[in-house]
Protein backbone atom coordinates (compact mmCIF):
# COMPACT_ATOMS: atom_id res chain seq x y z
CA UNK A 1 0.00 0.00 0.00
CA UNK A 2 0.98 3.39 -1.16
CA UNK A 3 -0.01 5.09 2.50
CA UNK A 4 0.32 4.01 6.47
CA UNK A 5 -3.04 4.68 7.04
CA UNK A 6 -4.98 3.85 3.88
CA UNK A 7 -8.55 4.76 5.79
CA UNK A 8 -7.74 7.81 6.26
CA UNK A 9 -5.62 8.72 2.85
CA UNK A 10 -8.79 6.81 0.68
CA UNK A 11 -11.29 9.09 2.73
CA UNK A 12 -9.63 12.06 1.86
CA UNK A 13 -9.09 11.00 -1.71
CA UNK A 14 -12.76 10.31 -2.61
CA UNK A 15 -13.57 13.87 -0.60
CA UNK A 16 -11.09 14.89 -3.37
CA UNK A 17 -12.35 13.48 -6.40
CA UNK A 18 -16.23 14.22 -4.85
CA UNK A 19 -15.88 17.83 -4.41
CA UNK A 20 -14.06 18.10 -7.55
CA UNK A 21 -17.09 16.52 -10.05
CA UNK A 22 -19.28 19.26 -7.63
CA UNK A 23 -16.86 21.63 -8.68
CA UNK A 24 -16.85 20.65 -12.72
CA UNK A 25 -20.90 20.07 -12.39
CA UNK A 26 -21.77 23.51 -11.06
CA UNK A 27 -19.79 25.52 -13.03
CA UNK A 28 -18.87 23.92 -16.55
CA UNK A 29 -22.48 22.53 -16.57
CA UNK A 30 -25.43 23.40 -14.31
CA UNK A 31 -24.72 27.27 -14.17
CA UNK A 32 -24.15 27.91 -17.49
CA UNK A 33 -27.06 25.94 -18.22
CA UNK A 34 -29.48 26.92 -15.64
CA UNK A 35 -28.54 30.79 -16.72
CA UNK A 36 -31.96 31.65 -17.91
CA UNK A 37 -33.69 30.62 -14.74
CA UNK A 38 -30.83 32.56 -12.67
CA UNK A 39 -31.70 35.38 -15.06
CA UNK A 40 -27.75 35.54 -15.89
CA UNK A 41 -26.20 36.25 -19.18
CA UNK A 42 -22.62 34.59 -20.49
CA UNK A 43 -20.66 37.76 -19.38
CA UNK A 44 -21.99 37.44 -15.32
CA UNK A 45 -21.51 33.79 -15.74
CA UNK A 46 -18.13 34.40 -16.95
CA UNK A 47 -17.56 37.07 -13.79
CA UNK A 48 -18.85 34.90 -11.56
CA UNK A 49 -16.38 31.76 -12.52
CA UNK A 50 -13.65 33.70 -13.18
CA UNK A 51 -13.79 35.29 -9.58
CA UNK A 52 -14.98 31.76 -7.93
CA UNK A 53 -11.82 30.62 -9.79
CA UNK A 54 -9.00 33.36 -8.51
CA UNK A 55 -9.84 33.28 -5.09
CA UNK A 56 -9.12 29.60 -5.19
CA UNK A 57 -5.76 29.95 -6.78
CA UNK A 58 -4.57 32.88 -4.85
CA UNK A 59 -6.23 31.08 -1.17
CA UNK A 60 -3.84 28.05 -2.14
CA UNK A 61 -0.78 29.09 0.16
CA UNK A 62 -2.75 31.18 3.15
CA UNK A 63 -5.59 28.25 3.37
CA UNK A 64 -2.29 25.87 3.40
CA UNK A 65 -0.88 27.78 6.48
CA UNK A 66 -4.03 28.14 8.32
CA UNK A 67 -4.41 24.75 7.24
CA UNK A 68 -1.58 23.28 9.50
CA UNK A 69 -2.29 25.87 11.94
CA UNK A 70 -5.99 25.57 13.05
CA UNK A 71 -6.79 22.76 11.73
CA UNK A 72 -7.25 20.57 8.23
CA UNK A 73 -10.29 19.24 9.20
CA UNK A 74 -12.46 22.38 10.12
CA UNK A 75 -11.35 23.90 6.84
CA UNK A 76 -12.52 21.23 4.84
CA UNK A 77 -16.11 21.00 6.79
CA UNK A 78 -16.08 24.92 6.00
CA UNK A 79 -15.25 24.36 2.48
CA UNK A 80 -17.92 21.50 1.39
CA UNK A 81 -20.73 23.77 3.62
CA UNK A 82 -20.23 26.80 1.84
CA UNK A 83 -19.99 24.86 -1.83
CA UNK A 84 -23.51 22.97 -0.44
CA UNK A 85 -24.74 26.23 0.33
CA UNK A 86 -23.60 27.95 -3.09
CA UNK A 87 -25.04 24.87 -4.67
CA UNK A 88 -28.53 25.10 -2.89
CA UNK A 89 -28.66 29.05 -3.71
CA UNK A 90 -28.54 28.33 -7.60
CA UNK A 91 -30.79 25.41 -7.62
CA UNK A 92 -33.77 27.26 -5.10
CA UNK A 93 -32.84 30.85 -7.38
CA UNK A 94 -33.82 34.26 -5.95
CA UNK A 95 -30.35 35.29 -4.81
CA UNK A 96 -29.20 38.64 -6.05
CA UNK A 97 -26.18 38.23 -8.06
CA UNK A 98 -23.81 40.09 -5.84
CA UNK A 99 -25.16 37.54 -3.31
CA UNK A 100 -24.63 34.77 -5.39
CA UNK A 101 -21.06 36.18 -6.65
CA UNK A 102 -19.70 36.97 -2.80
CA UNK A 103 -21.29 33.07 -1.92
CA UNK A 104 -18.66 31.92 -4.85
CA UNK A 105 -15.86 33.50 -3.98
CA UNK A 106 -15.37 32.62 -0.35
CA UNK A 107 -16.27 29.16 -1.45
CA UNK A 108 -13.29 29.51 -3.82
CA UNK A 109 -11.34 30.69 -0.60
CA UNK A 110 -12.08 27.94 1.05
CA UNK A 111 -12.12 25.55 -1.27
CA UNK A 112 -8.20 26.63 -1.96
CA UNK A 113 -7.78 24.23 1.40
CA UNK A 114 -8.86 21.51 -0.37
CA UNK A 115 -5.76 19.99 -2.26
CA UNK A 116 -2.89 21.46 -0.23
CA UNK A 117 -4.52 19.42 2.70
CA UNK A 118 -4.64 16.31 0.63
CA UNK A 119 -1.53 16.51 -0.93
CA UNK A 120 0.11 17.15 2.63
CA UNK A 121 -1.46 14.25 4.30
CA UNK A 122 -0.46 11.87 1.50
CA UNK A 123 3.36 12.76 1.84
CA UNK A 124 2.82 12.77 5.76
CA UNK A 125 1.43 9.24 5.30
CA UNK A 126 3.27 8.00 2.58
CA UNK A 127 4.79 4.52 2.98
CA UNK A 128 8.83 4.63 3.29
CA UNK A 129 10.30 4.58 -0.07
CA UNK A 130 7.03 5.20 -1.98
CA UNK A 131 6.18 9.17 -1.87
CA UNK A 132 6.95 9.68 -5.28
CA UNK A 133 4.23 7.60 -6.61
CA UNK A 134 1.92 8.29 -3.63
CA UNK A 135 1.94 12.33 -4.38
CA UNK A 136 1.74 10.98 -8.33
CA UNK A 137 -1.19 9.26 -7.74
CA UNK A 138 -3.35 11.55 -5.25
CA UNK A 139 -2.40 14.78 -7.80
CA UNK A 140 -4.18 12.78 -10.84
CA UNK A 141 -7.51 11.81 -8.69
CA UNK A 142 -8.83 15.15 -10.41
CA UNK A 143 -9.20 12.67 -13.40
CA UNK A 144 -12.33 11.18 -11.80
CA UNK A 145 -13.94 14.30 -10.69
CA UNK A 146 -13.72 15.34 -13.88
CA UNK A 147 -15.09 12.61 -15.57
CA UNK A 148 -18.29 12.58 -13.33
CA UNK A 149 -18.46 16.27 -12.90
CA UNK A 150 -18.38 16.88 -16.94
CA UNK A 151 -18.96 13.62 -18.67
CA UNK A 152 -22.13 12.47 -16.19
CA UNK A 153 -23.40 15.84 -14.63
CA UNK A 154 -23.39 17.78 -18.06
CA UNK A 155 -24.65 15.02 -20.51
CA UNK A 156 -27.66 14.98 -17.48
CA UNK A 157 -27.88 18.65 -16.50
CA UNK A 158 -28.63 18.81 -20.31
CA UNK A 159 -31.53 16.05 -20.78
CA UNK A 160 -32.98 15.34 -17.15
CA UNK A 161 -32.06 19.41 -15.34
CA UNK A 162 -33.86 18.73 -12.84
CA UNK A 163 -32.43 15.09 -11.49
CA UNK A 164 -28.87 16.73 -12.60
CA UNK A 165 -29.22 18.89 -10.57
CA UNK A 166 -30.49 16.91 -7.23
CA UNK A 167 -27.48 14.44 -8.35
CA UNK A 168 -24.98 17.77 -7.96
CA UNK A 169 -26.41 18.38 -4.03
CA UNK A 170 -26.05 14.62 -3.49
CA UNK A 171 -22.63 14.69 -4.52
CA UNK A 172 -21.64 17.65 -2.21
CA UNK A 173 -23.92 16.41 0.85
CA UNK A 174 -21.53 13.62 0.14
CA UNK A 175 -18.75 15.39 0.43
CA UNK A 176 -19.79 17.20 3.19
CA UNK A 177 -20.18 14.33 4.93
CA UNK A 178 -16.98 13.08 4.15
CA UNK A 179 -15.21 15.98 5.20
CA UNK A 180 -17.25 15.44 8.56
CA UNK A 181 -15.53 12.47 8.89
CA UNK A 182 -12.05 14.11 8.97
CA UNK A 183 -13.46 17.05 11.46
CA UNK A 184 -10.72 15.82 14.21
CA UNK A 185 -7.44 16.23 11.32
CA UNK A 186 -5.48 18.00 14.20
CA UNK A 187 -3.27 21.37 13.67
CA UNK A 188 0.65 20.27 12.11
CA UNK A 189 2.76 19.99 15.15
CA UNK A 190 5.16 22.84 15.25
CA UNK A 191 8.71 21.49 14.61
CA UNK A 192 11.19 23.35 17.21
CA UNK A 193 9.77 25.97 20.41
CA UNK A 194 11.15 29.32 19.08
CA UNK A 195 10.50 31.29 15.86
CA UNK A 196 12.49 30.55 13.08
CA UNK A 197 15.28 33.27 12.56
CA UNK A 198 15.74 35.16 9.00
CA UNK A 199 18.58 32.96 7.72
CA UNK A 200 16.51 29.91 8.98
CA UNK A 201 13.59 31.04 7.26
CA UNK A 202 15.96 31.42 4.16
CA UNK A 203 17.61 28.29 3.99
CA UNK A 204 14.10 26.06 4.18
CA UNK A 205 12.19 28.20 1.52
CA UNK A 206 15.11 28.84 -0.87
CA UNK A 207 14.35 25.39 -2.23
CA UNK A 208 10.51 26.16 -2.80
CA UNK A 209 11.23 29.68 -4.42
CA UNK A 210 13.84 27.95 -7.06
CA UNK A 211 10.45 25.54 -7.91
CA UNK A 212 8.20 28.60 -8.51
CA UNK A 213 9.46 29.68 -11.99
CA UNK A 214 9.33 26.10 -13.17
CA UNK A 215 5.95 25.72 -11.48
CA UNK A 216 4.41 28.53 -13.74
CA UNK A 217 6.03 27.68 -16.66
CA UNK A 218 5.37 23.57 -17.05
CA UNK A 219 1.09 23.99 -16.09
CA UNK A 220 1.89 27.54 -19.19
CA UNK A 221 1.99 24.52 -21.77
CA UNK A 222 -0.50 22.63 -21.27
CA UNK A 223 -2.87 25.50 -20.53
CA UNK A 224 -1.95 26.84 -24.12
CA UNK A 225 -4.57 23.56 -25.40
CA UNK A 226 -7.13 24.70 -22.68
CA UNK A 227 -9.87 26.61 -25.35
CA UNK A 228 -8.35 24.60 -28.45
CA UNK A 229 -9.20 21.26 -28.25
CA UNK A 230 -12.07 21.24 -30.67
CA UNK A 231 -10.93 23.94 -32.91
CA UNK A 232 -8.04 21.91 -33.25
CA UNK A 233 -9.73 19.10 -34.11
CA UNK A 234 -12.25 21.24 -36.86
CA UNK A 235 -9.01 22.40 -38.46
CA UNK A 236 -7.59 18.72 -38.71
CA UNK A 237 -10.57 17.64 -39.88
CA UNK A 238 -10.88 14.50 -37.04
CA UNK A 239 -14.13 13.75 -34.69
CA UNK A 240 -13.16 12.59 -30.83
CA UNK A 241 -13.41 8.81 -32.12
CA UNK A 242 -10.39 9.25 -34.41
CA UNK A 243 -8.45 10.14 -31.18
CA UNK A 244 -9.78 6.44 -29.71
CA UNK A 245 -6.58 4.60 -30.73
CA UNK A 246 -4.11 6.91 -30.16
CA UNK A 247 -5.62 8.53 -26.69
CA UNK A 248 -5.40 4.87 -25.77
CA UNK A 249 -1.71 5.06 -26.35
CA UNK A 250 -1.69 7.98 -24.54
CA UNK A 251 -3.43 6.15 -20.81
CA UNK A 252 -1.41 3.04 -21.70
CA UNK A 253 1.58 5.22 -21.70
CA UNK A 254 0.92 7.35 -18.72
CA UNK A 255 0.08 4.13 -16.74
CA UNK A 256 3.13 1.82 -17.35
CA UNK A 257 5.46 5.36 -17.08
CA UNK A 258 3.68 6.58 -13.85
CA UNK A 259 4.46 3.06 -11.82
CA UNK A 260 7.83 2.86 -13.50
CA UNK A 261 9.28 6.52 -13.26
CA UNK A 262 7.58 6.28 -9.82
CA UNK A 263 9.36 3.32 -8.44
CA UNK A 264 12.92 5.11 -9.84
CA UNK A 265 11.90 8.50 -8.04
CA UNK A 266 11.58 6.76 -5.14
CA UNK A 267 14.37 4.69 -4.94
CA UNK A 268 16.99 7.11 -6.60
CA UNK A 269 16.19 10.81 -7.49
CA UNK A 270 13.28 12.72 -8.57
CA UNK A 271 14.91 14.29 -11.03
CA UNK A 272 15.81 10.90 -13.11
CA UNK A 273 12.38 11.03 -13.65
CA UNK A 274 11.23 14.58 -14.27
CA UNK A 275 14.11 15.29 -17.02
CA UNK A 276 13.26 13.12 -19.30
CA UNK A 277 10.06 13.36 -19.18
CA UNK A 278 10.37 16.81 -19.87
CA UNK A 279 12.24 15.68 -22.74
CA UNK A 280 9.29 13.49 -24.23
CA UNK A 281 7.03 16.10 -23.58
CA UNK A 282 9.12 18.59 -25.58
CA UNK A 283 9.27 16.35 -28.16
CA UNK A 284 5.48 15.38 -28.66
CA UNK A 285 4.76 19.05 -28.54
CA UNK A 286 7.22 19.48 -31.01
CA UNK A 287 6.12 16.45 -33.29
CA UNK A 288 2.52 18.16 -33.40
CA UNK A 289 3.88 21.53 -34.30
CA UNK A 290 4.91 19.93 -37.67
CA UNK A 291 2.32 20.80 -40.76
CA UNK A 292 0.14 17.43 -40.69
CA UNK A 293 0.03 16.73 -37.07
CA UNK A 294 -3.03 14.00 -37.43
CA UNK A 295 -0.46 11.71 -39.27
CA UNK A 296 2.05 11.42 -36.07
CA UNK A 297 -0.84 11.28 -33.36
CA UNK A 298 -0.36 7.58 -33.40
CA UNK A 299 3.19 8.72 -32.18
CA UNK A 300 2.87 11.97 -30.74
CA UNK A 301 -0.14 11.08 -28.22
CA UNK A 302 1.62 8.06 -26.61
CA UNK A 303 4.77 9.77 -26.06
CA UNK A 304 2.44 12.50 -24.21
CA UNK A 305 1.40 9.83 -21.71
CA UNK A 306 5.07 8.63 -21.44
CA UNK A 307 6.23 11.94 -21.01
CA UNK A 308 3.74 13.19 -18.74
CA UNK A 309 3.96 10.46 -16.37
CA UNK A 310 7.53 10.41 -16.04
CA UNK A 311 7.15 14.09 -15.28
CA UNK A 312 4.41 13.68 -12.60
CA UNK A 313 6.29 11.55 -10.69
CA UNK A 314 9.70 13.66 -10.88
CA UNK A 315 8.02 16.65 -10.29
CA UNK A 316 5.17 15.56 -7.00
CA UNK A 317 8.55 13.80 -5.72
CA UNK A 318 11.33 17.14 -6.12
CA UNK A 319 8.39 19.48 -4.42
CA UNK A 320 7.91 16.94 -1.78
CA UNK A 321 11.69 16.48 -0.99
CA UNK A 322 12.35 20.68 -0.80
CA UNK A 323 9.39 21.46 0.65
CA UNK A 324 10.17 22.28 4.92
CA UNK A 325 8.66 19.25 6.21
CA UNK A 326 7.02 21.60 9.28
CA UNK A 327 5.16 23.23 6.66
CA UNK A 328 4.24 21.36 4.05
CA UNK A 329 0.82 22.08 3.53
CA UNK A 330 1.64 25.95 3.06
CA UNK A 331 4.62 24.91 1.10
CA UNK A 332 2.19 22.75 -1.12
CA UNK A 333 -0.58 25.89 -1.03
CA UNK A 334 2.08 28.27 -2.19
CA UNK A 335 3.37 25.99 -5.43
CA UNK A 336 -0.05 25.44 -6.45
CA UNK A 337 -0.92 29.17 -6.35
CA UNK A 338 2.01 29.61 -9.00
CA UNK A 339 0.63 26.47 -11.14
CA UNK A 340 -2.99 27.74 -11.15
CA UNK A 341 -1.42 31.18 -12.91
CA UNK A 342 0.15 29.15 -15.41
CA UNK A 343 -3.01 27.50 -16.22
CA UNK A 344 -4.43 31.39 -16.29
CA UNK A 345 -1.98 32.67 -18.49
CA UNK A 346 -1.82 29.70 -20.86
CA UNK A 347 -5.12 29.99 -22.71
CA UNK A 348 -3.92 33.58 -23.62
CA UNK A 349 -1.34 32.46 -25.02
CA UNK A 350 -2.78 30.16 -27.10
CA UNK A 351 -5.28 31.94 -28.11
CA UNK A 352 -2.65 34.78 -29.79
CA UNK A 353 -0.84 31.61 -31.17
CA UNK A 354 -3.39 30.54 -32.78
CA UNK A 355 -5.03 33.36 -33.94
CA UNK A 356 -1.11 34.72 -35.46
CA UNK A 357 0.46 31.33 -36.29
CA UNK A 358 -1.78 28.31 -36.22
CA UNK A 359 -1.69 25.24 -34.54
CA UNK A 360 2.05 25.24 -35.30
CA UNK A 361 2.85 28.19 -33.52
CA UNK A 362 0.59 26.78 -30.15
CA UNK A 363 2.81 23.35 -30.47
CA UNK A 364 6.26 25.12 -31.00
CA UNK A 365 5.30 27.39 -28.20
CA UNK A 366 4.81 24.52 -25.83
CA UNK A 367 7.91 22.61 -26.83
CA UNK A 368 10.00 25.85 -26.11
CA UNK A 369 8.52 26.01 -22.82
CA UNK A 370 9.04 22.75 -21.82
CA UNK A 371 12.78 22.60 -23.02
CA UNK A 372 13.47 26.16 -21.28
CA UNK A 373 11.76 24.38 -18.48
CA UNK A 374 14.14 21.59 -18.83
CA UNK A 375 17.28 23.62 -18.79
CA UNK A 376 16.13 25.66 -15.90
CA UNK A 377 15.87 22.52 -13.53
CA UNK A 378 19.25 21.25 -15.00
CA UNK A 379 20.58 24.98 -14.03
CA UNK A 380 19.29 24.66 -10.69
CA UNK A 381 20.11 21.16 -9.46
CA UNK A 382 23.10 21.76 -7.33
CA UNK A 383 21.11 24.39 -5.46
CA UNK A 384 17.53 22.69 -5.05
CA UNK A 385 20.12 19.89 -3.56
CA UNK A 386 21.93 22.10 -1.09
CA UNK A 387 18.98 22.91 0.65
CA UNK A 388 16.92 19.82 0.78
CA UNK A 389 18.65 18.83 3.82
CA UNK A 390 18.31 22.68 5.80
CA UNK A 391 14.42 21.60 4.55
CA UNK A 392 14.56 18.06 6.54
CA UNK A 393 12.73 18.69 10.18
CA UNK A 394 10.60 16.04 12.27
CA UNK A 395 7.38 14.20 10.56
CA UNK A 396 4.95 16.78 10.65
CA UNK A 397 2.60 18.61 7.88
């Protein structure tokens, strides 16, 4: 088993991958769909999300801190209340936007506890030898949430609104109950009994500030594909079951690399994992950029999996080996701030790539990031290596 205490870690994982289809259902599907009824156009949609959405990322590192402070368990009752709440508001109607809009932000405030809790605890209970592929695996249970938020909740939101939408509240009540469950997650105990000097302070950061840059930059690229998927796939002329074969390459790929990369994270270094798959992600990109890109996806597609398993793995395992190990919740908070802007900034990216240079330019763009991101960690390796052991305290989150 991946984790010491696997009733805990699974409880927290399906609160995880619960709150997350809530999260996809509400606001890819049942808001934009229930607009009318709300009395909502696309441009206060848009506000609404788009604010839900920031306070999230930018809650990340101080709902991490508070997080380890007062308590991962209250946080996360607070969180799947206030979504339930939000939730109940749209489905009853007759909240004044502003209402509505202030109920979705501090649920995106809250909610920004959500996965630096989880991915805390799983490090904190991560078997000897295994934390690699236990941080690997508890980042990609957004997979699922997706799937049931989007691929269930929408297709039903759309034909049956009504039962879609008693199906969302029965997925957050769920949630909330979960997260009920994990009410007594105590505070992180507090690794030495005086305040960390300047230079201390220093020394077990310097390793998380090296990861920021990199941190934007790798969730940039894939962001660039965020709004281009299906004009991609207009332009190429291909429908989603002309992907079957080679997005089956793609999972096949990501599986086998995941395990494997994992098990050499673990037992050697993160980073014999995270380079080269940085390497095959480069290269996929850079396959794609090439005029004809539906001839390589047999090629391209399962070198994506390969690549972006290899990565995950490297990259869950570095943050979790520089992060300070009293603080690892805020330290996780904090990265995933800086990814969530990279996932901002990459749609508007691709969007001027495409609109300027095509699906070529989008492609090129993301194989330049990745290799810049490549050379960057290479640049850095002595240094994220000097302090990883001024990070090392006492077992604590």
């Amino acid at each position: 088993m991946l984790w010491n205490n696997p009733a805990l870690m699974l409880r927290l994982l399906a609160l995880l991958i619960l709150s997350e289809a809530a999260h996809f259902g509400f606001f890819v599907a049942a808001l934009p769909l229930r607009a009318d009824t709300l009395g909502l156009n696309a441009a206060l949609i848009g506000t609404l999300t788009g604010g839900h959405y920031l306070a999230d990322a930018l809650s990340k590192g101080p709902m991490g801190y508070l997080a380890g402070r007062w308590g991962a368990g209250k946080l996360l009752v607070l969180a799947s209340l206030t979504g339930l709440l939000a939730l109940g508001a749209a489905a009853v109607g007759g909240l004044p936007y502003l209402g509505l809009f202030g109920l979705a932000a501090l649920w995106g405030v809250l909610y920004g506890s959500l996965w630096p809790v989880v991915m805390g605890y799983s490090q904190l209970l991560a078997a000897p030898g295994r934390t690699s592929r236990a941080l690997a695996l508890t980042s990609l249970a957004v997979a699922p949430g997706l799937a049931l938020g989007v691929g269930v909740l929408g297709p039903m939101m759309q034909r049956q609104p009504q039962q879609g939408l008693e199906l969302l509240l029965g997925i957050q009540g769920l949630a909330l109950l979960l997260a009920l469950s994990v009410l007594r997650l105590k505070p992180a105990p507090q690794t030495g009994n005086r305040a960390a000097s300047l230079g201390e302070l220093r020394e077990q950061w310097g390793g998380v500030a090296l990861l920021l840059p990199a941190a934007l930059a790798q969730t940039l690229a894939p962001g660039l594909l965020v709004t281009l998927i299906f004009p991609l796939l207009t332009q190429l002329g291909l429908g989603m079951m002309d992907l079957a074969w080679p997005a089956l390459g793609l999972l096949v790929g990501l599986g086998l690399t995941l395990w494997l990369a994992g098990r050499l994270a673990d037992r050697t270094s993160p980073r014999r994992a995270l380079l080269p798959g940085l390497l095959a992600l480069a290269v996929s990109y850079g396959l794609l950029a090439l005029p004809d890109p539906e001839t390589r996806l047999a090629l391209a597609l399962p070198l994506l999996g390969v690549g972006y398993g290899a990565f995950l793995t490297g990259w869950n395992g570095l943050v979790g080996l520089v992060l300070p190990q009293g603080q690892r919740m805020t330290g996780w908070g904090a990265i995933m701030t800086v990814e969530a802007l990279g996932y901002a900034a990459g749609p508007v990216l691709g969007g001027l790539m495409w609109t300027h240079y095509g699906h070529s330019g989008v492609f090129a763009t993301g194989a330049a990031v990745f290799v810049l991101t490549l050379l960057y960690y290479l640049w850095t390796a002595g240094q994220t290596q000097a302090v990883h052991s001024s990070a090392a305290q006492p077992d604590s989150v």
